[in-house]
C-alpha atoms as a PDB file:
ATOM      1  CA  UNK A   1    -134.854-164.969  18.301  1.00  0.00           C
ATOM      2  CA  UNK A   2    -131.440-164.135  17.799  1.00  0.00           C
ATOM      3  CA  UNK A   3    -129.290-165.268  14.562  1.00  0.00           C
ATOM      4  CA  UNK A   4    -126.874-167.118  16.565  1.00  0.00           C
ATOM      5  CA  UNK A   5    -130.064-169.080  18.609  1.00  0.00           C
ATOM      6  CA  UNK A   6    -131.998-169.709  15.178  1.00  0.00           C
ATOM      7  CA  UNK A   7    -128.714-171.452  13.842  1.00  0.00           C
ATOM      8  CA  UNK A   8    -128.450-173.977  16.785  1.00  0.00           C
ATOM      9  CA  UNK A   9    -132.184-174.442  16.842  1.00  0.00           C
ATOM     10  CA  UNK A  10    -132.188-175.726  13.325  1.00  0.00           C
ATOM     11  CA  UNK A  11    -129.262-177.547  13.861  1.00  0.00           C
ATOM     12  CA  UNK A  12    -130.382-179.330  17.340  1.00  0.00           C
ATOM     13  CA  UNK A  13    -133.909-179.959  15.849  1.00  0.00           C
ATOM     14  CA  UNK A  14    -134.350-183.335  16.356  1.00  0.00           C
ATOM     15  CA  UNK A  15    -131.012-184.306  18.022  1.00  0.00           C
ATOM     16  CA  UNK A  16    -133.011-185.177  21.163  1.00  0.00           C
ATOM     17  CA  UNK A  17    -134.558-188.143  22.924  1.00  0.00           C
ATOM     18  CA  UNK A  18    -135.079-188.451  26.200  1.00  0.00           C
ATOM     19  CA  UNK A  19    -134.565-191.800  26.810  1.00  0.00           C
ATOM     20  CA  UNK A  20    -130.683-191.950  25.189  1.00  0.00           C
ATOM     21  CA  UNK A  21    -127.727-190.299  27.295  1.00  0.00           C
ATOM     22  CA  UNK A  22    -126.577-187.359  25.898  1.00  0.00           C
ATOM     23  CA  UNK A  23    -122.764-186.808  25.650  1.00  0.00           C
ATOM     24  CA  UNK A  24    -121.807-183.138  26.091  1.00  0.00           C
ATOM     25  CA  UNK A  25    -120.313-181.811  22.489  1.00  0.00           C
ATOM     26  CA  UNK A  26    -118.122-178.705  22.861  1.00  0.00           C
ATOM     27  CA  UNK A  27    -119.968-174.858  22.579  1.00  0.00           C
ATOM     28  CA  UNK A  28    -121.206-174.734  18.985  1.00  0.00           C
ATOM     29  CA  UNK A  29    -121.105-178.251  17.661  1.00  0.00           C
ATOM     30  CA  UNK A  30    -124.214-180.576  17.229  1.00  0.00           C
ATOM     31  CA  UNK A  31    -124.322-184.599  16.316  1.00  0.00           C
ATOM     32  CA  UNK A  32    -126.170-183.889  13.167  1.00  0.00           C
ATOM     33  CA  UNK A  33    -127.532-181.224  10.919  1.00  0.00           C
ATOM     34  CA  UNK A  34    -131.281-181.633  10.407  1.00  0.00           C
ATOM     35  CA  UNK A  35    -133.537-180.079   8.148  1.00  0.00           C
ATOM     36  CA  UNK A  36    -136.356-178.611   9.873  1.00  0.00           C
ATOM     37  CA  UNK A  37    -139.744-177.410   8.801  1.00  0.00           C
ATOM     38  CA  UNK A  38    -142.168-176.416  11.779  1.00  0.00           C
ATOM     39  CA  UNK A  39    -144.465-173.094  12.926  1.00  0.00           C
ATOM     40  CA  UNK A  40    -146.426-171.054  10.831  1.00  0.00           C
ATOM     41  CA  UNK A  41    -146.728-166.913   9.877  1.00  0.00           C
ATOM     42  CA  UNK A  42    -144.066-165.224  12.338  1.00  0.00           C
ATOM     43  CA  UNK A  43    -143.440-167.847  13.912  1.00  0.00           C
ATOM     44  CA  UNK A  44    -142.604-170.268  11.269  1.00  0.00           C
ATOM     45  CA  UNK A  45    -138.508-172.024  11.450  1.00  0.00           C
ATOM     46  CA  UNK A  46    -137.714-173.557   8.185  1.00  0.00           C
ATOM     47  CA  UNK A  47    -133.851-175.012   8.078  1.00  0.00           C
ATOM     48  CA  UNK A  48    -132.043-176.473   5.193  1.00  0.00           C
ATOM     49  CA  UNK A  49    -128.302-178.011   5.296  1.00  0.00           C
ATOM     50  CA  UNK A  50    -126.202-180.057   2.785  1.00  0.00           C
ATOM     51  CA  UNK A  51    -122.917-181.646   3.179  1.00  0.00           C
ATOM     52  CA  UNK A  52    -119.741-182.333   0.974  1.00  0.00           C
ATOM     53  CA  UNK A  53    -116.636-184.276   2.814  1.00  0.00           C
ATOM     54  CA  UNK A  54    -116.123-182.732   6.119  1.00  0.00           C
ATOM     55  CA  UNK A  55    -117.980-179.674   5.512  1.00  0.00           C
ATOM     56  CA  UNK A  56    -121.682-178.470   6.038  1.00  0.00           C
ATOM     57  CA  UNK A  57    -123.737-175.502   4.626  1.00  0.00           C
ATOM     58  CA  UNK A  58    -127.000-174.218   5.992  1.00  0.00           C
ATOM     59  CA  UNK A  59    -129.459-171.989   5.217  1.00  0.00           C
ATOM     60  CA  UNK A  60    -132.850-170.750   7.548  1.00  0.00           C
ATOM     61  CA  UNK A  61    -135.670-168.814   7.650  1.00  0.00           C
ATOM     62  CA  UNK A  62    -136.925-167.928  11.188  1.00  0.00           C
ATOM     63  CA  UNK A  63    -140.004-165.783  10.869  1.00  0.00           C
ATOM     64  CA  UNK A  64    -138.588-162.139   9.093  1.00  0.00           C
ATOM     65  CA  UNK A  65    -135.232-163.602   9.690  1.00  0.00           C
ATOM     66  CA  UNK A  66    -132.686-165.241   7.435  1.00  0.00           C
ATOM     67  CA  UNK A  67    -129.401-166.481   7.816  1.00  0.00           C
ATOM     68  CA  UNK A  68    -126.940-169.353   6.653  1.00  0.00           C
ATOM     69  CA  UNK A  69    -124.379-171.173   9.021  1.00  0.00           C
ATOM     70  CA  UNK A  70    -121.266-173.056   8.070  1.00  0.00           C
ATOM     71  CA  UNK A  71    -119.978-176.331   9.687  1.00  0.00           C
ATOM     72  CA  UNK A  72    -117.071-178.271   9.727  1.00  0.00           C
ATOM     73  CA  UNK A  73    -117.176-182.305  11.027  1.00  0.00           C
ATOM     74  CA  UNK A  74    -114.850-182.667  13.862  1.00  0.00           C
ATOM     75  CA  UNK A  75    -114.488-185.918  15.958  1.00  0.00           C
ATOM     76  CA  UNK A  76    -118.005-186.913  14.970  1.00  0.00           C
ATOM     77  CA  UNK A  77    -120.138-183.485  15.497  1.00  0.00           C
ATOM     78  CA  UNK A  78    -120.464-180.709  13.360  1.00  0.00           C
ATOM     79  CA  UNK A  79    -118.947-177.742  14.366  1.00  0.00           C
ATOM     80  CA  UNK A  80    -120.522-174.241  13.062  1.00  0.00           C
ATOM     81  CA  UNK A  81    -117.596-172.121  11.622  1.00  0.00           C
ATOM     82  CA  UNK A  82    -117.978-168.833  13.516  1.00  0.00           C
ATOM     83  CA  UNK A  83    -118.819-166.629  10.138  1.00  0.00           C
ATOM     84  CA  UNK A  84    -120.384-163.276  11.715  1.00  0.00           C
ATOM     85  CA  UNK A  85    -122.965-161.974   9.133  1.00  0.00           C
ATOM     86  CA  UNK A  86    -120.670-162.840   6.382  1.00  0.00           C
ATOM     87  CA  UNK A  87    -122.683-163.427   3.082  1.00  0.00           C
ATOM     88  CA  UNK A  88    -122.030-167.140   2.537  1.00  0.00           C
ATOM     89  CA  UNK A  89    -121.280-166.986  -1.702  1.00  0.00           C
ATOM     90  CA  UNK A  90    -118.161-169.379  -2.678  1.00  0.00           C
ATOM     91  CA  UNK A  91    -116.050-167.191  -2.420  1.00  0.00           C
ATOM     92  CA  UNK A  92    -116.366-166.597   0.895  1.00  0.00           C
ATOM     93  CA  UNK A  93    -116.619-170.059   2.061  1.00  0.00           C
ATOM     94  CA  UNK A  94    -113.456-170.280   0.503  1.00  0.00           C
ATOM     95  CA  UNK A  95    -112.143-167.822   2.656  1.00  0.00           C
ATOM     96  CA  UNK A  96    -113.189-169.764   5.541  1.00  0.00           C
ATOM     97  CA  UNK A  97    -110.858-172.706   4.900  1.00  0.00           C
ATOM     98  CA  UNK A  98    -113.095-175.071   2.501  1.00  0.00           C
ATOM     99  CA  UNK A  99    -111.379-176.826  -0.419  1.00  0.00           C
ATOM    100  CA  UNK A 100    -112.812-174.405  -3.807  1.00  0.00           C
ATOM    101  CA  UNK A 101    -114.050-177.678  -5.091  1.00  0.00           C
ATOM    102  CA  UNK A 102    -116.293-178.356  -1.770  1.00  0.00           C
ATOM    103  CA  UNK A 103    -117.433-174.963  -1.703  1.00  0.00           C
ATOM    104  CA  UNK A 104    -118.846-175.332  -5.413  1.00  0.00           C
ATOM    105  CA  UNK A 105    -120.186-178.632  -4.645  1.00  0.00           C
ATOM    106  CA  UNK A 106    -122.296-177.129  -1.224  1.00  0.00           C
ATOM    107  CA  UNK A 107    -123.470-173.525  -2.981  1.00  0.00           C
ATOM    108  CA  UNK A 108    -124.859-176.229  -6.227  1.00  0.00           C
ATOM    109  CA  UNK A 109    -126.710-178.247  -3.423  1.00  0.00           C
ATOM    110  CA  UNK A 110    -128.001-175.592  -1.426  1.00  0.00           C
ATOM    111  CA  UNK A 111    -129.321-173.548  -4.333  1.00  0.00           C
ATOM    112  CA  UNK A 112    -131.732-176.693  -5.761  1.00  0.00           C
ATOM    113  CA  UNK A 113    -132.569-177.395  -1.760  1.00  0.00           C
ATOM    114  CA  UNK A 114    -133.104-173.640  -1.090  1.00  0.00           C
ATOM    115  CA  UNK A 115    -136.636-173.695  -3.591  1.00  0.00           C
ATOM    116  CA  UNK A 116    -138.484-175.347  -0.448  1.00  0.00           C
ATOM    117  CA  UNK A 117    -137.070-172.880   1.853  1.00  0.00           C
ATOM    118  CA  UNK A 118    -138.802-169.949   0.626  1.00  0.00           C
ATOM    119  CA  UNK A 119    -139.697-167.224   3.239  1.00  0.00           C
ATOM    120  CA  UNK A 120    -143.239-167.985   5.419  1.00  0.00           C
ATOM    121  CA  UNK A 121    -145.955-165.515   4.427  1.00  0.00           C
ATOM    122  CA  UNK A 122    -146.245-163.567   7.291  1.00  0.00           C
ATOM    123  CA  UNK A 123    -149.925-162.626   8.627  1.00  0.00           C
ATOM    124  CA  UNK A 124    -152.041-165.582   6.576  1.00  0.00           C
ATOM    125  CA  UNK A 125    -153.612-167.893   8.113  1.00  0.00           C
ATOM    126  CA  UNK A 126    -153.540-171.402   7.589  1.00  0.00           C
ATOM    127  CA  UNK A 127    -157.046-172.882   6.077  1.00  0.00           C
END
């Protein structure tokens, strides 16, 4: 699974049903960010996002892989904030065009979410 296909996994989670029309959302965006906690040992997705304002932070764990997306709301969706491999500290979210006091706000939330994200063990089974 690639970075880019873990982030819009976690974020389209449980955007779906199949009996409401969908309306098409432009490349990247999603109508809500949902936490998501399924799988087991490699195969395990854990997600994690918090919000301040119009701005979203979200962290994941996708078997060895970790990663954290940013997101901004536009007309109703949330739009990831293209970010590369960028270490997201608040600093850097900074950089990427959120108010300083936002960016505190989301790193605060995301560090005391973050405790129930913690990697899956990898080769245990489940008992």
């Amino acid at each position: 699974m690639t970075m880019e296909t873990a982030v819009m996994v976690g974020a389209l989670a449980s955007t779906r049903h199949p009996h409401r029309a969908t309306t098409t959302l432009p490349s990247g965006c999603v109508p809500r960010l949902v936490d998501v906690r399924s799988g087991h040992g490699e195969k395990a997705f854990r997600s994690h996002y918090v919000t301040a304002g119009s701005f979203g932070y979200g962290e994941f764990v996708a078997g060895t892989l970790r990663g954290q997306s940013l997101w901004r709301r536009h007309d109703g969706a949330w739009c990831r904030i293209p970010t590369a491999l960028a270490v997201l500290d608040r600093s850097t979210i900074v950089g990427f065009g959120v108010p300083p006091d936002v960016a505190k706000r989301l790193v605060h939330e995301m560090r005391a979410g973050t405790r129930e994200l913690a990697p899956p063990t990898i080769g245990v089974r489940d008992r």
